[in-house]
C-alpha atoms as a PDB file:
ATOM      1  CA  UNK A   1      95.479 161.348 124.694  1.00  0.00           C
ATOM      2  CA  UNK A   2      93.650 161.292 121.695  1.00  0.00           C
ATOM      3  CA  UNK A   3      94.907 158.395 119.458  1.00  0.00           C
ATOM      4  CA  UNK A   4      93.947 158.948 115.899  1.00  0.00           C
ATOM      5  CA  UNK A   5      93.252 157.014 113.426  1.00  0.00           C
ATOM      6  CA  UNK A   6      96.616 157.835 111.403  1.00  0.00           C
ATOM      7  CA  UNK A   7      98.456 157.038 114.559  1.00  0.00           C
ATOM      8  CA  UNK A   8      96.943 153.462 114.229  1.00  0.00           C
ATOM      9  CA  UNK A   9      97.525 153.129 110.601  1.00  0.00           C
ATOM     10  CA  UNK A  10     101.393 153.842 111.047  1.00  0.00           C
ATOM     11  CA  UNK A  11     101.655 151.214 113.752  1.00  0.00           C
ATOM     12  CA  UNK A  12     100.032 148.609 111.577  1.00  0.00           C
ATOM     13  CA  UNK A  13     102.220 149.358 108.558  1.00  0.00           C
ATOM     14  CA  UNK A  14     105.051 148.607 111.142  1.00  0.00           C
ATOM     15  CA  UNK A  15     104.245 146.124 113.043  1.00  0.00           C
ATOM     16  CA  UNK A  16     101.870 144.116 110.701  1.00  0.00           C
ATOM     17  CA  UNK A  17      99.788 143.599 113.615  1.00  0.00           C
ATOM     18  CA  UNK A  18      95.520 143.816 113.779  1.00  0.00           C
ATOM     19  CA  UNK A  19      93.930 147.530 113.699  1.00  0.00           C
ATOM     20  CA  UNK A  20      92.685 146.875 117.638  1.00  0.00           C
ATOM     21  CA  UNK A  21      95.781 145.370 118.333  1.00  0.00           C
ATOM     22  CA  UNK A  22      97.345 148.556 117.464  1.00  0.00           C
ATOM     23  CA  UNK A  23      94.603 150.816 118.903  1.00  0.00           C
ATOM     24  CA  UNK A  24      95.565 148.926 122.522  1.00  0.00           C
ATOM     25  CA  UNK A  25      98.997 149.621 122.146  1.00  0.00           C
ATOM     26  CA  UNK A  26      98.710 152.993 121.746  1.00  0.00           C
ATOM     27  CA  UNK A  27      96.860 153.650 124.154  1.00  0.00           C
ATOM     28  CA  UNK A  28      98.826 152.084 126.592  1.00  0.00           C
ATOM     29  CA  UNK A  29     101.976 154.007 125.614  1.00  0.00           C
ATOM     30  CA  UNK A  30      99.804 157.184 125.825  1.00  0.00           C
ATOM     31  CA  UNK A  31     100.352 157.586 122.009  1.00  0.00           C
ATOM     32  CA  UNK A  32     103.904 157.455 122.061  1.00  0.00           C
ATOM     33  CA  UNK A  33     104.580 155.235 118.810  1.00  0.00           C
ATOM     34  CA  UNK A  34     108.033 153.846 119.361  1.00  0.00           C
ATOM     35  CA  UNK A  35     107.022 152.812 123.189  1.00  0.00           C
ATOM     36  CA  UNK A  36     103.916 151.043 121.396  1.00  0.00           C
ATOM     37  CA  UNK A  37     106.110 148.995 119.086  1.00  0.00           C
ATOM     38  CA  UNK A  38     108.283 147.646 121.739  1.00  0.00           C
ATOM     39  CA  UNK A  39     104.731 146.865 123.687  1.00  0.00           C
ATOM     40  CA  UNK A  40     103.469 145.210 120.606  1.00  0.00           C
ATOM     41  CA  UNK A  41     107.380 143.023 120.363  1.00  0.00           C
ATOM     42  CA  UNK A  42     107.218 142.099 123.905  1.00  0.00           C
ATOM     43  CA  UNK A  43     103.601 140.903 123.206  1.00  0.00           C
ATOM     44  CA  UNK A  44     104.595 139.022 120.152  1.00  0.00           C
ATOM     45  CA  UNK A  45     107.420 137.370 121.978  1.00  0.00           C
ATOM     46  CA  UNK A  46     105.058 135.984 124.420  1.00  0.00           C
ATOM     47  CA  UNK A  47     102.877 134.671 122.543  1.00  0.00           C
ATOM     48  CA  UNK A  48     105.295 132.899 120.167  1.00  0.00           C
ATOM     49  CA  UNK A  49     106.664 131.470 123.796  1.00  0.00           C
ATOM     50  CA  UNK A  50     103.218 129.838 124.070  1.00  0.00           C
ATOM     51  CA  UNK A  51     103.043 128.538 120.565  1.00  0.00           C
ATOM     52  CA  UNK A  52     106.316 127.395 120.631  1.00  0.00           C
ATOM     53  CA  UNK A  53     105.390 123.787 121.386  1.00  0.00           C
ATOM     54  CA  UNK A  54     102.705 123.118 118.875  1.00  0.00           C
ATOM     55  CA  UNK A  55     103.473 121.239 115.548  1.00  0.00           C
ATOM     56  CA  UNK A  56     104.485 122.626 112.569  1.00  0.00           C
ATOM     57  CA  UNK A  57     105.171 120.224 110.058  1.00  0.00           C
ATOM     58  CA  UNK A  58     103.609 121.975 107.055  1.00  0.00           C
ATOM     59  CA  UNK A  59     105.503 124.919 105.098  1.00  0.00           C
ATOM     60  CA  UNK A  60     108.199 125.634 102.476  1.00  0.00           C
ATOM     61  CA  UNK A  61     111.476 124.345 101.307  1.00  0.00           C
ATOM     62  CA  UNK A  62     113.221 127.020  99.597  1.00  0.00           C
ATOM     63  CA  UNK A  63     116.081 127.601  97.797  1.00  0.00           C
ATOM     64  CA  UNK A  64     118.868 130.503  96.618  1.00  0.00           C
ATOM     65  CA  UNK A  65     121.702 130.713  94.922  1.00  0.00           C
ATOM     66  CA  UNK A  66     124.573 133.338  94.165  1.00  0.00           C
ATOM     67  CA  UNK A  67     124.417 135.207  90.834  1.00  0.00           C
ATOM     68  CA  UNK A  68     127.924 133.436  89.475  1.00  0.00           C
ATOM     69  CA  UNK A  69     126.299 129.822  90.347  1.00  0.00           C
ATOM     70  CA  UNK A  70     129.039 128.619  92.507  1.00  0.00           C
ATOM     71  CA  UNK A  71     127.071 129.064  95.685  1.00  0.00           C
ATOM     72  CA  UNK A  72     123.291 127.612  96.908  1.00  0.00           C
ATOM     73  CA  UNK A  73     121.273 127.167  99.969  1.00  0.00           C
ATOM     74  CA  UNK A  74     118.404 124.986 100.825  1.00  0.00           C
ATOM     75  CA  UNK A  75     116.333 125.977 103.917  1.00  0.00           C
ATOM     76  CA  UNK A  76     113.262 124.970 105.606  1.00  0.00           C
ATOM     77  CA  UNK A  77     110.487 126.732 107.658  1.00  0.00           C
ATOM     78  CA  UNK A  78     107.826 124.978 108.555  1.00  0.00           C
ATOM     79  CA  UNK A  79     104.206 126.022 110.206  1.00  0.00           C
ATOM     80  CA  UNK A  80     100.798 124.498 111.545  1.00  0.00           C
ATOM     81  CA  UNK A  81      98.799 124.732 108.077  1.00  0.00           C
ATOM     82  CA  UNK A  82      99.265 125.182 104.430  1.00  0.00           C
ATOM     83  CA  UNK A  83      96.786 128.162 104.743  1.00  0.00           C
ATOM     84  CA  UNK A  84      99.970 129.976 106.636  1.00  0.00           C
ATOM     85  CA  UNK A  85     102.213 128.092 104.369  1.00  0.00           C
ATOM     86  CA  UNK A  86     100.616 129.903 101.450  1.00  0.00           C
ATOM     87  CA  UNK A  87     101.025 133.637 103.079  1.00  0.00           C
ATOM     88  CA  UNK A  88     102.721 136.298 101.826  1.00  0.00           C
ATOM     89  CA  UNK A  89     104.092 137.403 105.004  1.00  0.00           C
ATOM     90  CA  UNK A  90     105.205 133.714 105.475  1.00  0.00           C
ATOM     91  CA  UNK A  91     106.954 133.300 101.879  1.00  0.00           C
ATOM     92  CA  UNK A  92     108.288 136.961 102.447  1.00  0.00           C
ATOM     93  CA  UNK A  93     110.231 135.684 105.419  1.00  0.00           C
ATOM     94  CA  UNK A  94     111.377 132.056 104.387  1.00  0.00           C
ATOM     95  CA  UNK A  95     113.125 133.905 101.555  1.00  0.00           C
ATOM     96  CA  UNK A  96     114.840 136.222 103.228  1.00  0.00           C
ATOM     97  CA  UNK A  97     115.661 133.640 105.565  1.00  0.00           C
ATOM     98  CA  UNK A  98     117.195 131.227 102.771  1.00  0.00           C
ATOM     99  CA  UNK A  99     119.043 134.559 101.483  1.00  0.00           C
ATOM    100  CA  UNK A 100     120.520 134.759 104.712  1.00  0.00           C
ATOM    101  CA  UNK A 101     122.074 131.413 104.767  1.00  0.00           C
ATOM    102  CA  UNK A 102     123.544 131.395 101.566  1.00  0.00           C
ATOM    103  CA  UNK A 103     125.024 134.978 102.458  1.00  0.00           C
ATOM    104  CA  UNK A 104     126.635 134.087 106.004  1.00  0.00           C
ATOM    105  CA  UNK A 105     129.267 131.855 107.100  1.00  0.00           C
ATOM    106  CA  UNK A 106     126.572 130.279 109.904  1.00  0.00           C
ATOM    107  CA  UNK A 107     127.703 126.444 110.205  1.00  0.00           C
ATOM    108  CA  UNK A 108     124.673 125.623 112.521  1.00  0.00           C
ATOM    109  CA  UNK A 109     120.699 126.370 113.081  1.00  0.00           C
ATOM    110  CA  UNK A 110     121.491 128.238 116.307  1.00  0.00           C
ATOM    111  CA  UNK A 111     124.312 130.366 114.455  1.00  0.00           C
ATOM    112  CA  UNK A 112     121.781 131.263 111.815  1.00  0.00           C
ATOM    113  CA  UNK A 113     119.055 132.023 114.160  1.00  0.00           C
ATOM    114  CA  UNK A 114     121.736 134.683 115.769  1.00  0.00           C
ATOM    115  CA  UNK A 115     122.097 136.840 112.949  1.00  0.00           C
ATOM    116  CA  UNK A 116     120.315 140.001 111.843  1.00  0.00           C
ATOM    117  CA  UNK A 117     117.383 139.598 109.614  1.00  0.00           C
ATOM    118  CA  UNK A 118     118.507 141.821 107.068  1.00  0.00           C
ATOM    119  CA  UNK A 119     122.252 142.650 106.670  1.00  0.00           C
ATOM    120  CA  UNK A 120     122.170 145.927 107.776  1.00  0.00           C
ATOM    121  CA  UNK A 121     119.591 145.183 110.799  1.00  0.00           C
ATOM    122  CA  UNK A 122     119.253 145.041 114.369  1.00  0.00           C
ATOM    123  CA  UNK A 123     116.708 141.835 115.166  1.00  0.00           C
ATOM    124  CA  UNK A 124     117.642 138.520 114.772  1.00  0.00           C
ATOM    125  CA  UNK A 125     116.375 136.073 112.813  1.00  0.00           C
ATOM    126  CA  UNK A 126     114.928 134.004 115.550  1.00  0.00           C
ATOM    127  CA  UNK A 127     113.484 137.447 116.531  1.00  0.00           C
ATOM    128  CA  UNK A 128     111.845 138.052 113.470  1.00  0.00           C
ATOM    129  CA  UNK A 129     110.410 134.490 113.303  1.00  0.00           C
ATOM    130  CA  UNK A 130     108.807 135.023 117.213  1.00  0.00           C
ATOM    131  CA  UNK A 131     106.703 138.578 115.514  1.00  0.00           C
ATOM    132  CA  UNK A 132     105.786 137.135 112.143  1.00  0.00           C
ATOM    133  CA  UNK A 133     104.264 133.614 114.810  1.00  0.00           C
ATOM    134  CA  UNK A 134     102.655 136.964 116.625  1.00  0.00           C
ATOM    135  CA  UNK A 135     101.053 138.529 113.481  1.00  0.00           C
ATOM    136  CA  UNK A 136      99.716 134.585 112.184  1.00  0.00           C
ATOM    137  CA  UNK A 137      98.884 132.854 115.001  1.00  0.00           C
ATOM    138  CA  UNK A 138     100.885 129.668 114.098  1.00  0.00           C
ATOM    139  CA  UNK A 139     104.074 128.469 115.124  1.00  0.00           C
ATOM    140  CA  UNK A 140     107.055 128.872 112.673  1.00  0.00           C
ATOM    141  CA  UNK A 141     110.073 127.037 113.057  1.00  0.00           C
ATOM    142  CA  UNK A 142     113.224 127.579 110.626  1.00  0.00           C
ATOM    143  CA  UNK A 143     114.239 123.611 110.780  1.00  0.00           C
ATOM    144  CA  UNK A 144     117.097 122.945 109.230  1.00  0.00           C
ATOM    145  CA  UNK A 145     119.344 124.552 106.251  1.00  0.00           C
ATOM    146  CA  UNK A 146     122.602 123.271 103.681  1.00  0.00           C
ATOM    147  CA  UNK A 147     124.663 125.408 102.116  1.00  0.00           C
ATOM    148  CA  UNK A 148     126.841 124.397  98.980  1.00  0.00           C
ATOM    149  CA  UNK A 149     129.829 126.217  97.508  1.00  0.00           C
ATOM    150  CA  UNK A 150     131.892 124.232  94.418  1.00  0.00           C
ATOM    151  CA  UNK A 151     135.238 126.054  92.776  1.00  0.00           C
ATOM    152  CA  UNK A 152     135.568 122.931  90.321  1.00  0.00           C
ATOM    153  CA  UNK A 153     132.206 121.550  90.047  1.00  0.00           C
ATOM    154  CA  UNK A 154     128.697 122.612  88.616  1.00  0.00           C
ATOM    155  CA  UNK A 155     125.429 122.797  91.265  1.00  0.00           C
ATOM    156  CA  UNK A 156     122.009 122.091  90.412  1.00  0.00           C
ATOM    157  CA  UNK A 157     118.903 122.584  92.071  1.00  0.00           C
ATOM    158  CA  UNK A 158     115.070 121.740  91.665  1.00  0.00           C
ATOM    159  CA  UNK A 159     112.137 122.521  93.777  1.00  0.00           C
ATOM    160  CA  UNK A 160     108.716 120.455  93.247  1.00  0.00           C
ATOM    161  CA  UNK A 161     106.784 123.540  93.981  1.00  0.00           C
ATOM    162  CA  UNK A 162     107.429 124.525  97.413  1.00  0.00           C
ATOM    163  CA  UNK A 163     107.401 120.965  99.372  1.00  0.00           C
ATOM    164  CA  UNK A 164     111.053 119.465  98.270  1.00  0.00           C
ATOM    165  CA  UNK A 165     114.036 120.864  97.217  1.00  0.00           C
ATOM    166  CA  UNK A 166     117.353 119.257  96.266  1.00  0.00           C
ATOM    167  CA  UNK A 167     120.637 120.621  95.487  1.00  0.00           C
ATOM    168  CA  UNK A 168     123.249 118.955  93.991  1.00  0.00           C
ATOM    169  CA  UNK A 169     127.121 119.107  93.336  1.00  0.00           C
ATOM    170  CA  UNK A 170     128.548 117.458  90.384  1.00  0.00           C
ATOM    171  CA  UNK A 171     131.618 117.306  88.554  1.00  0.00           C
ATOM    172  CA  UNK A 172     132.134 117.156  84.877  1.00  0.00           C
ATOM    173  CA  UNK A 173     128.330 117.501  83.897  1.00  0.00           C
ATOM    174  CA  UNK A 174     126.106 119.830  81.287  1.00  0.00           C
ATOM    175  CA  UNK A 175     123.488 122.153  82.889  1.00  0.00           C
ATOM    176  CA  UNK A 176     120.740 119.534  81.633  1.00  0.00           C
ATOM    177  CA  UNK A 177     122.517 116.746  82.745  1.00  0.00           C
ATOM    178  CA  UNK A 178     122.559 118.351  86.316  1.00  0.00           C
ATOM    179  CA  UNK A 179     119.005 119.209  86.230  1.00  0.00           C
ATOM    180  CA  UNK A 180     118.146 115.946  85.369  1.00  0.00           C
ATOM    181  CA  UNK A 181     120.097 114.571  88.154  1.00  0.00           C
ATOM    182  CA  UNK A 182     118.777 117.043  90.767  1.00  0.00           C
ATOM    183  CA  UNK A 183     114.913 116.078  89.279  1.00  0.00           C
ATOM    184  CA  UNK A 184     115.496 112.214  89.850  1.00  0.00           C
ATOM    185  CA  UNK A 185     116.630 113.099  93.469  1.00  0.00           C
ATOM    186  CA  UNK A 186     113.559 114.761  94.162  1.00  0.00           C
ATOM    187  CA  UNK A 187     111.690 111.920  92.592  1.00  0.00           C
ATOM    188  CA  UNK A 188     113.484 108.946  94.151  1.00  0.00           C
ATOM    189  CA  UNK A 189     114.534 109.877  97.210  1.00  0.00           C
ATOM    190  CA  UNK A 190     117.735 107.815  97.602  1.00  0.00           C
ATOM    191  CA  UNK A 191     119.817 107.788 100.828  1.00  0.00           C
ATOM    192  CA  UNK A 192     123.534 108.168  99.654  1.00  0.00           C
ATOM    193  CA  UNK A 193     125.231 108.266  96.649  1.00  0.00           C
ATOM    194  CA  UNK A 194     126.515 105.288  96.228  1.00  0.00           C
ATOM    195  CA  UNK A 195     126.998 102.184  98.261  1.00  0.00           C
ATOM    196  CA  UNK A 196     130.241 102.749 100.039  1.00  0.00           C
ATOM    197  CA  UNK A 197     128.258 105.720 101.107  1.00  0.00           C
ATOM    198  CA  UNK A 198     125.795 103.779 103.223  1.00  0.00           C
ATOM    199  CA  UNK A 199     126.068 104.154 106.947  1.00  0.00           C
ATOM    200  CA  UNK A 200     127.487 100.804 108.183  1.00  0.00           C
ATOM    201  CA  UNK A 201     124.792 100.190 110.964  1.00  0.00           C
ATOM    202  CA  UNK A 202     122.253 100.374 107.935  1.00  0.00           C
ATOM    203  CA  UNK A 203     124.109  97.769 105.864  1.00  0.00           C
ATOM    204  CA  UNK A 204     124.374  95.741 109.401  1.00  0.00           C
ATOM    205  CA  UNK A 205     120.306  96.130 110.095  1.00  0.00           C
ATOM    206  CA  UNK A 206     119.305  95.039 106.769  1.00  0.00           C
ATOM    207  CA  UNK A 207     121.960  91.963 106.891  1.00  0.00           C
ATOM    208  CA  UNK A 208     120.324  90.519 109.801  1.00  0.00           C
ATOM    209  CA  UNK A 209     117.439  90.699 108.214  1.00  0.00           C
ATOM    210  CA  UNK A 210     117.866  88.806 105.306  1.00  0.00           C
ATOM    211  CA  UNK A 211     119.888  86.520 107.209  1.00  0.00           C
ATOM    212  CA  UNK A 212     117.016  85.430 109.490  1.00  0.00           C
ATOM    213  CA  UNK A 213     114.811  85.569 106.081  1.00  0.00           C
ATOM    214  CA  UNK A 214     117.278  83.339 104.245  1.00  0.00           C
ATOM    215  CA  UNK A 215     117.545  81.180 107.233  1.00  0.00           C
ATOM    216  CA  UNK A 216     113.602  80.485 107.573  1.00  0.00           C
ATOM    217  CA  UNK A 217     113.784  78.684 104.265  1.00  0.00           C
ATOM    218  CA  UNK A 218     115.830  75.775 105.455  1.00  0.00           C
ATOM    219  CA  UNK A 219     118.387  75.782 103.148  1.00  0.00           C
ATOM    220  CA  UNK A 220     122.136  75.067 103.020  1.00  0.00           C
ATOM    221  CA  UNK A 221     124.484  77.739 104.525  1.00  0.00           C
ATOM    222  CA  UNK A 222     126.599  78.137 101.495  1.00  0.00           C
ATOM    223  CA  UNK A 223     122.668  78.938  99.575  1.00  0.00           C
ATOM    224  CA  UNK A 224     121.244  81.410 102.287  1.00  0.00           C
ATOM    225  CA  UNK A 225     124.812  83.192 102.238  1.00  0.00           C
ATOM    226  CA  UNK A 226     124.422  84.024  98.188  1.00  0.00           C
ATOM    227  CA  UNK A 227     120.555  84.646  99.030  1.00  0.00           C
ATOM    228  CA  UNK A 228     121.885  87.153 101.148  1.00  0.00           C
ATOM    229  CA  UNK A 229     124.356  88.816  99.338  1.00  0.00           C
ATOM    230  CA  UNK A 230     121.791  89.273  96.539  1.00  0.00           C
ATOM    231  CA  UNK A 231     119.325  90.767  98.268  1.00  0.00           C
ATOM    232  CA  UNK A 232     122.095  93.003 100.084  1.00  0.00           C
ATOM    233  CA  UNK A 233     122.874  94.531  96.454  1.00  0.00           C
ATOM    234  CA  UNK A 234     119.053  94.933  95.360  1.00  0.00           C
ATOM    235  CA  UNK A 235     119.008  96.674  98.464  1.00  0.00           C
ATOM    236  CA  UNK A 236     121.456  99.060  97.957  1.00  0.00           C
ATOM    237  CA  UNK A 237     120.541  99.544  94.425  1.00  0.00           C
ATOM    238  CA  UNK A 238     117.298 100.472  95.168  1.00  0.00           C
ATOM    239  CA  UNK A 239     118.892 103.589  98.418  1.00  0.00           C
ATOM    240  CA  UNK A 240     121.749 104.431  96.439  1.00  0.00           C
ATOM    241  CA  UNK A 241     121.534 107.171  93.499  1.00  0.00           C
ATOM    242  CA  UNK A 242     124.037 105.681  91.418  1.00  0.00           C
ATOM    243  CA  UNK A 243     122.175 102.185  91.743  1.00  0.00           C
ATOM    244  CA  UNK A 244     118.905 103.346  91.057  1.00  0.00           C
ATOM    245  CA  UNK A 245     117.332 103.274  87.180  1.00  0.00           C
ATOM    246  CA  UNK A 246     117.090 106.653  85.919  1.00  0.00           C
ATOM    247  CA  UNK A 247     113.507 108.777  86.263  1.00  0.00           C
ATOM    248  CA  UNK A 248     113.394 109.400  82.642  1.00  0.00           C
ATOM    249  CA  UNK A 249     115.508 106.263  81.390  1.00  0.00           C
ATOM    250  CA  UNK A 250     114.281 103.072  83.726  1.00  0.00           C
ATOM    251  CA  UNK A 251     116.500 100.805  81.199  1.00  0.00           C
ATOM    252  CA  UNK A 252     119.700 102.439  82.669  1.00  0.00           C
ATOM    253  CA  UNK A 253     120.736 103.388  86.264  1.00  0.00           C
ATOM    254  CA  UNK A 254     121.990 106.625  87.140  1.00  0.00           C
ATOM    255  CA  UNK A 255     125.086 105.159  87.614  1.00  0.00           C
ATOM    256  CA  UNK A 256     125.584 104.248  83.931  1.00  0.00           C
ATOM    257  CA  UNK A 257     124.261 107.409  82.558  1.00  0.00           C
ATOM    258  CA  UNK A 258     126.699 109.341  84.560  1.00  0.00           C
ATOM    259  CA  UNK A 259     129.321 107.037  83.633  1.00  0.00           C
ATOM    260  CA  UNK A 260     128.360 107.293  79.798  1.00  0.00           C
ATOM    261  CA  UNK A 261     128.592 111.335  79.659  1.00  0.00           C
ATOM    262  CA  UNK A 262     131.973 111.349  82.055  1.00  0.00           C
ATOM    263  CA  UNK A 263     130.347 113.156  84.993  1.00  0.00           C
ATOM    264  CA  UNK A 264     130.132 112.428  88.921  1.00  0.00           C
ATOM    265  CA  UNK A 265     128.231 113.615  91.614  1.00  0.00           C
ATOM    266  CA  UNK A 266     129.779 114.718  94.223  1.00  0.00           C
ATOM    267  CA  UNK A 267     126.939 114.852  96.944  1.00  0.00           C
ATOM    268  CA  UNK A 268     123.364 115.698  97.118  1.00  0.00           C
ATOM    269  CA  UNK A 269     120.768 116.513  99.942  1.00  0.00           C
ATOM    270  CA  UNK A 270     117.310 116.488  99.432  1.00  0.00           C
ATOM    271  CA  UNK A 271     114.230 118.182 101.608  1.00  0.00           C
ATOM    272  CA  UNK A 272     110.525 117.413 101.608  1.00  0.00           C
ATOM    273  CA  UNK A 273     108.286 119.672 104.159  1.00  0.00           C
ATOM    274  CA  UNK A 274     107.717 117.936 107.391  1.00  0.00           C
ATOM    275  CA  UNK A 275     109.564 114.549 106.614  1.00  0.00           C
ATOM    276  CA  UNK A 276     110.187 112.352 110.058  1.00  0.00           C
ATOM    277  CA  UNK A 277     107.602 115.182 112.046  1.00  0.00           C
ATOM    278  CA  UNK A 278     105.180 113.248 113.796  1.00  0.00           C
ATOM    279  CA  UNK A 279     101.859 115.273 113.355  1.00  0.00           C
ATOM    280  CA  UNK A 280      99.160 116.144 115.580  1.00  0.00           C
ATOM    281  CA  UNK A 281      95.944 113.714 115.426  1.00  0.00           C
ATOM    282  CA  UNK A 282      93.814 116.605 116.098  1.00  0.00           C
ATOM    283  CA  UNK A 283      91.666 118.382 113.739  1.00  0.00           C
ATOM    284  CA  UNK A 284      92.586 121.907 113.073  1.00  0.00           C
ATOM    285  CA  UNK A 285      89.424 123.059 112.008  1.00  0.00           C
ATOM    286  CA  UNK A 286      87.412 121.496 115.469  1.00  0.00           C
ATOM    287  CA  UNK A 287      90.837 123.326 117.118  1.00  0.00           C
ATOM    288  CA  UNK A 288      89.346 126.695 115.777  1.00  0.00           C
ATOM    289  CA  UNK A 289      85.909 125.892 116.309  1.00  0.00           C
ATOM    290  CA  UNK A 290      86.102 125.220 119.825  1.00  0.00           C
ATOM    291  CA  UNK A 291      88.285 128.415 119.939  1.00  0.00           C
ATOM    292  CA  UNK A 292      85.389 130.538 118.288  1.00  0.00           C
ATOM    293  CA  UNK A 293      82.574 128.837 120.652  1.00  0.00           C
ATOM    294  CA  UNK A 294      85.503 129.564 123.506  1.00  0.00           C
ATOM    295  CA  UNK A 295      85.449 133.739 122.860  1.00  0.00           C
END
């Protein structure tokens, strides 16, 4: 059968997919166009199956919210390079993504992965990840996600371009006082909000720490006990959000301000693209070399 070139163009506007890509397809389903789409799906699923364990710790956080306020989701999807990162395709599909999370009731990453792309569609979300790894040649993962939802509280959000995001539940608060809170998160990075927040086996790591410190000095038990203690609360001023001094106000903590205008936080979570994934050595741009010299 003759496959012309209109044929082609159609299957490229729906699969998204390389004109000889296409042109292969087609010809192998003897120009039947629905038979070369599920060709060109199979294909993409097996070659996102091969990618699957290379790292991808560049990408986007993103963020969405519902049009009364009350509800927000932070999601992110990472990739192999910030050249992918920067795609349209890629961006297209972290924000639909990050719709679908605030939208659903999913409580985990494998629940969200489950459901349909789009509302009213057919492939899943983890489906739809495997074609757009097809039509880039990177692997995409969809990492990790929060959802918020306050009935007596205010949320804020801020994204530092596309690499963190925070979102953050307070109580009591102005809109600027929120976005100033959400902006020193981003900045400051603290653990937990306050100190009776801290996971005890933290507080326990960094005791026996400064206990053997104190210790090494040599002096009196009663001496490296208040050594300890203060160097326990610097400690936990510097992780905690209410201990910490404020980004745009170093003379007062967080904790103070908050206290000063009658507001609380009530939690906070903060992404940054890639944080604890342990990169590949390798040099991307010899990988691709030796790829080209390989063809």
């Amino acid at each position: 059968m003759n496959i012309t070139a209109a044929m082609v163009k159609e299957l490229r506007e729906r699969t998204g997919s390389g004109m000889m890509e296409c042109k292969k397809a087609l010809v192998e389903a003897k120009g039947d166009l629905e038979a070369a789409v599920e060709l060109m799906r199979k294909s993409g699923l097996a070659k996102a199956d091969k990618k699957a364990t290379r790292t991808a710790a560049e990408g986007r956080i993103c963020i969405d919210r519902s049009s009364d306020g009350r509800r927000a989701a932070i999601l992110e999807v990472n990739c192999e390079t910030d050249f992918v990162a920067k795609a349209d395709q890629f961006i297209d599909f972290s924000g639909q993504v990050t719709r679908r999370a605030l939208e659903s009731s999913a409580l985990s990453l494998d629940e969200l992965l489950r459901m349909p792309f789009t509302a009213d569609g057919v492939v899943s979300i983890d489906e739809a990840r495997k074609e757009l790894i097809a039509k880039l040649g990177e692997n995409i993962n969809v990492r990790r996600f929060e959802r918020y939802a306050t009935e007596r509280g205010i949320l804020a959000s801020y994204l530092h371009g596309s690499r963190i995001g925070v979102l953050v539940e307070l109580t009591s608060a102005s809109a600027e006082l929120a976005k100033d809170i959400a902006l020193h998160v981003a900045a400051s990075r603290p653990m937990c909000v306050d100190a009776a927040s801290v996971p005890a086996p933290t507080i326990a790591k960094e005791k026996a720490i400064f206990q053997a410190q104190a210790m090494a000095t040599g002096k009196p038990a009663n001496i490296v006990e208040k050594m300890v203690e203060g160097r326990l609360k610097k400690f936990l001023g510097e992780i905690t959000l209410l201990g910490q001094p404020f980004v745009k106000d170093p003379d007062i903590t967080v904790g103070e301000l908050l206290k000063k205008q009658g507001a609380t936080v009530l939690r906070f979570v903060r992404f940054e693209v890639g944080e604890g994934i342990e990169k590949d050595a390798g040099n991307f741009a010899e990988e691709v070399m030796a790829q080209v010299r390989g063809s």
